[in-house]
N, C-alpha and C. Protein backbone atom coordinates (compact mmCIF):
# COMPACT_ATOMS: atom_id res chain seq x y z
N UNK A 1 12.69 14.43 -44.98
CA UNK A 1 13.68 15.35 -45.49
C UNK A 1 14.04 14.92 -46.91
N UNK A 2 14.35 15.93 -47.90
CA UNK A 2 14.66 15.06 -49.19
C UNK A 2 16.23 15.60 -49.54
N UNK A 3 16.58 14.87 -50.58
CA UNK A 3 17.88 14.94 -50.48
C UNK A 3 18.33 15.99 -52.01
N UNK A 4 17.29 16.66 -52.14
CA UNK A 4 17.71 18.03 -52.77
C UNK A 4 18.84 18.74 -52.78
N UNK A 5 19.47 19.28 -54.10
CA UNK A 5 20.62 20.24 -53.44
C UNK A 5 20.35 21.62 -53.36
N UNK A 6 20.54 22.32 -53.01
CA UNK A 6 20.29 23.92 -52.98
C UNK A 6 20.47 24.47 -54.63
N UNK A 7 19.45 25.06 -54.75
CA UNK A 7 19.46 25.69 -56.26
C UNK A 7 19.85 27.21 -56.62
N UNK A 8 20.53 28.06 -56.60
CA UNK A 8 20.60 29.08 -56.65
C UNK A 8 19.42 30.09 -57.21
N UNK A 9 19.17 29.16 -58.72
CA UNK A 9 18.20 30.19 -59.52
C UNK A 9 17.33 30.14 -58.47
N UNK A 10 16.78 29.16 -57.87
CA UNK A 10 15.18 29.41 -57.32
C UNK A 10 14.88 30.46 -55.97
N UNK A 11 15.70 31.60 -55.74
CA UNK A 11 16.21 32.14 -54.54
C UNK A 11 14.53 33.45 -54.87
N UNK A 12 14.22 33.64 -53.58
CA UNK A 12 12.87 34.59 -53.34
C UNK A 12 13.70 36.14 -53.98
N UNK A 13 13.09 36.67 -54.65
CA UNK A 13 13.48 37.47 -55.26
C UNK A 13 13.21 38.79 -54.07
N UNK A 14 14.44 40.05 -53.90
CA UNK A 14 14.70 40.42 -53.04
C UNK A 14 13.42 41.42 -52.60
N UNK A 15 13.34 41.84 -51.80
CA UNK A 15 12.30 42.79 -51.16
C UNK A 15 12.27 43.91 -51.93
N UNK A 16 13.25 44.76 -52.21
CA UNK A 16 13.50 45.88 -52.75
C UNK A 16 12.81 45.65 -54.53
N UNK A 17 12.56 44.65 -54.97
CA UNK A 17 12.01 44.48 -55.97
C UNK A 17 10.56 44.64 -55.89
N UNK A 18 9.98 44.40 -54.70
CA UNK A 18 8.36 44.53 -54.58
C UNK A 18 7.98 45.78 -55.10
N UNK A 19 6.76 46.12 -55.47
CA UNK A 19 6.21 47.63 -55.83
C UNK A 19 5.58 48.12 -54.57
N UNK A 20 5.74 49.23 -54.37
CA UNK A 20 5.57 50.17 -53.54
C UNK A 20 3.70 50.61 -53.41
N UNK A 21 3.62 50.52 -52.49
CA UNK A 21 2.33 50.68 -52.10
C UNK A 21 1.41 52.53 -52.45
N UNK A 22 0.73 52.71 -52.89
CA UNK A 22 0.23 53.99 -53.22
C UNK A 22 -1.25 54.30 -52.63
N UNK A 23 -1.25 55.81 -51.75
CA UNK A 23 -2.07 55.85 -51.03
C UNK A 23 -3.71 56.33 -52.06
N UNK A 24 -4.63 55.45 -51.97
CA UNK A 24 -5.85 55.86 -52.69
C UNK A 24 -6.42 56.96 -52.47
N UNK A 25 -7.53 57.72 -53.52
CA UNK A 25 -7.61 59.13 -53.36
C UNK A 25 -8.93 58.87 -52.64
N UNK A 26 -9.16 59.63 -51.40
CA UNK A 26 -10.29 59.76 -50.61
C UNK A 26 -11.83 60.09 -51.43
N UNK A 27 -13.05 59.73 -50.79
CA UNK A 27 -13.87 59.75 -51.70
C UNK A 27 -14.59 61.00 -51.17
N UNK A 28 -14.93 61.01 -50.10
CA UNK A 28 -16.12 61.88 -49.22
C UNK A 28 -15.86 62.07 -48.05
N UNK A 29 -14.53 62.61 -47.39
CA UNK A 29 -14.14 63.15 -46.01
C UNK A 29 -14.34 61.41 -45.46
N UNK A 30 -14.31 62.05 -44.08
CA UNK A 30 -13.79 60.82 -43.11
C UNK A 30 -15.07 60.01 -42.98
N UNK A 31 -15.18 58.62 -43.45
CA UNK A 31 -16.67 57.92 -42.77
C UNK A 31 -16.97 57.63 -41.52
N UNK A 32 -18.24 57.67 -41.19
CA UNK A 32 -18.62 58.03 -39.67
C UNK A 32 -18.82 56.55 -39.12
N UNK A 33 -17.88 56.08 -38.43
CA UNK A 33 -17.79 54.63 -38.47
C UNK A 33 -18.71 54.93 -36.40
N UNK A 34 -18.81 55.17 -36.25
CA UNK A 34 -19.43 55.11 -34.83
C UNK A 34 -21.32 55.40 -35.17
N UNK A 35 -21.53 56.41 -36.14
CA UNK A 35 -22.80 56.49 -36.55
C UNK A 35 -23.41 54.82 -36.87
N UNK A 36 -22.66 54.38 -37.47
CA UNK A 36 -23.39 52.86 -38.17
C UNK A 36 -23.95 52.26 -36.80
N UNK A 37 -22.51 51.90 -35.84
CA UNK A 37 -22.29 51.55 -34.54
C UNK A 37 -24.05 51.64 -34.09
N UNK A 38 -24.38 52.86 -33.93
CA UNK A 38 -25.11 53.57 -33.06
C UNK A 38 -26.82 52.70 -33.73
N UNK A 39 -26.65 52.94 -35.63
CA UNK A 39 -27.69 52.78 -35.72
C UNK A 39 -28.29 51.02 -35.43
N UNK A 40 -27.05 50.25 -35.81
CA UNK A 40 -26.86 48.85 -35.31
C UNK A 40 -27.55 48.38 -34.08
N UNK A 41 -27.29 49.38 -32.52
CA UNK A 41 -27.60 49.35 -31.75
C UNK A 41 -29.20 49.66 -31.61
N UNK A 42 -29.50 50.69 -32.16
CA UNK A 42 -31.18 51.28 -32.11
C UNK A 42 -31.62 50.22 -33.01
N UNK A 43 -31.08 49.52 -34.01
CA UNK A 43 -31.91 48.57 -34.34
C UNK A 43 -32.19 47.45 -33.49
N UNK A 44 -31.30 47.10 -33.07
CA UNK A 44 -31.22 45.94 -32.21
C UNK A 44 -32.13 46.33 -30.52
N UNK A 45 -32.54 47.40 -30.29
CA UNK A 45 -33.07 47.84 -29.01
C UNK A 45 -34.52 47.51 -29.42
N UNK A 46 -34.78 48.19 -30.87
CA UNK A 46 -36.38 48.37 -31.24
C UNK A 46 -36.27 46.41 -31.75
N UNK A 47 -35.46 45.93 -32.12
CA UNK A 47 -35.97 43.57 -32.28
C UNK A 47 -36.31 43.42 -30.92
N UNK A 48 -35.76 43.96 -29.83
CA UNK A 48 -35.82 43.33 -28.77
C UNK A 48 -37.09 43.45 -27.69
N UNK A 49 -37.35 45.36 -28.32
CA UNK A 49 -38.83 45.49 -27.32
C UNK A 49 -39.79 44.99 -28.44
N UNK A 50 -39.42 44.63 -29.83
CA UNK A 50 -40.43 44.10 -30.27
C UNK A 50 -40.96 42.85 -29.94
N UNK A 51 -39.84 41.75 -29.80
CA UNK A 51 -40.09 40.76 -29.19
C UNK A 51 -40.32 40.45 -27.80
N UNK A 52 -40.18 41.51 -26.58
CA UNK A 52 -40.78 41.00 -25.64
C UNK A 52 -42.43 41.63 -25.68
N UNK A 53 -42.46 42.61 -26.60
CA UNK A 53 -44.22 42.77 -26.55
C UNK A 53 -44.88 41.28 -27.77
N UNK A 54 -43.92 40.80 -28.45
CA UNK A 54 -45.09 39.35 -28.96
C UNK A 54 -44.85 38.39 -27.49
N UNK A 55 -43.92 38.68 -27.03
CA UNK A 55 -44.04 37.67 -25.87
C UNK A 55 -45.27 37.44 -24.88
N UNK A 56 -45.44 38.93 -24.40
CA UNK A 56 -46.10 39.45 -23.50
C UNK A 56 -48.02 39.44 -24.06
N UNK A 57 -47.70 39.54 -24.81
CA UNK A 57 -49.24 39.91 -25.90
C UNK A 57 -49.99 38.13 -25.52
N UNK A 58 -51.29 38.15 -25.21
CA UNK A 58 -52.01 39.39 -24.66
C UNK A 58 -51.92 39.24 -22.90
N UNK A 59 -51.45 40.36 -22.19
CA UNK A 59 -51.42 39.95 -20.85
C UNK A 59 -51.37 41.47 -20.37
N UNK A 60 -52.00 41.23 -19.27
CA UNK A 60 -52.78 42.72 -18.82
C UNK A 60 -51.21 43.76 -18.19
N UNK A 61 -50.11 43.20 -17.76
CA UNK A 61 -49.01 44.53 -17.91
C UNK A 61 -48.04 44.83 -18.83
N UNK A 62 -48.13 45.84 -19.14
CA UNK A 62 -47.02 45.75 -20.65
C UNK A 62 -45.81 45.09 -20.23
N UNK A 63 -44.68 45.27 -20.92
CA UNK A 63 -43.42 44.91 -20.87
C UNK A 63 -42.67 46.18 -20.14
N UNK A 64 -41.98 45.83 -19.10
CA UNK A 64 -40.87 46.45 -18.72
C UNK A 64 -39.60 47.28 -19.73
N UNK A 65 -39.61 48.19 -19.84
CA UNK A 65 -38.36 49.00 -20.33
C UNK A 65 -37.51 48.93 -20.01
N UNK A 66 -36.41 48.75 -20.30
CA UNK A 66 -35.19 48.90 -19.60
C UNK A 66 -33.72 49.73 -20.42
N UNK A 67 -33.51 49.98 -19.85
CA UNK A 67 -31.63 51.22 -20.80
C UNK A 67 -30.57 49.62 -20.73
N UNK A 68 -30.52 49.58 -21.90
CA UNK A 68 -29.04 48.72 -21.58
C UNK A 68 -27.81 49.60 -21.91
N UNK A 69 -26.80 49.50 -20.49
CA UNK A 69 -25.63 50.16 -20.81
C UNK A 69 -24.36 49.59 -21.33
């Protein structure tokens, strides 16, 4: 603990002094945040049957398909 005294000047200057927040002007309607989602996913489906066909390669039954839900 130090043995400081309370300073008046150094007081957080009040809230009502902050600047006010202003809403930015939109660029191109609403972005399609579930599209990305989607393509994220189809990428990640086509790494995965890619890699179980180097797995599988060379062996006389292909690879199993499967839906992940």
């Amino acid at each position: 603990m130090t043995n400081e005294t309370h300073n008046p000047q150094h007081q957080q200057a009040p809230a009502d002094d902050a600047p006010h927040a202003h809403k930015a002007p939109r660029k191109e309607g609403k972005p399609d945040q579930l599209n990305m989602d989607e393509r994220k996913a189809e990428s990640r489906q086509e790494a995965l049957i890619d890699e179980s066909l180097e797995e599988s390669f060379p062996a006389s039954d292909p690879p199993a398909s499967k839906q992940i839900t």
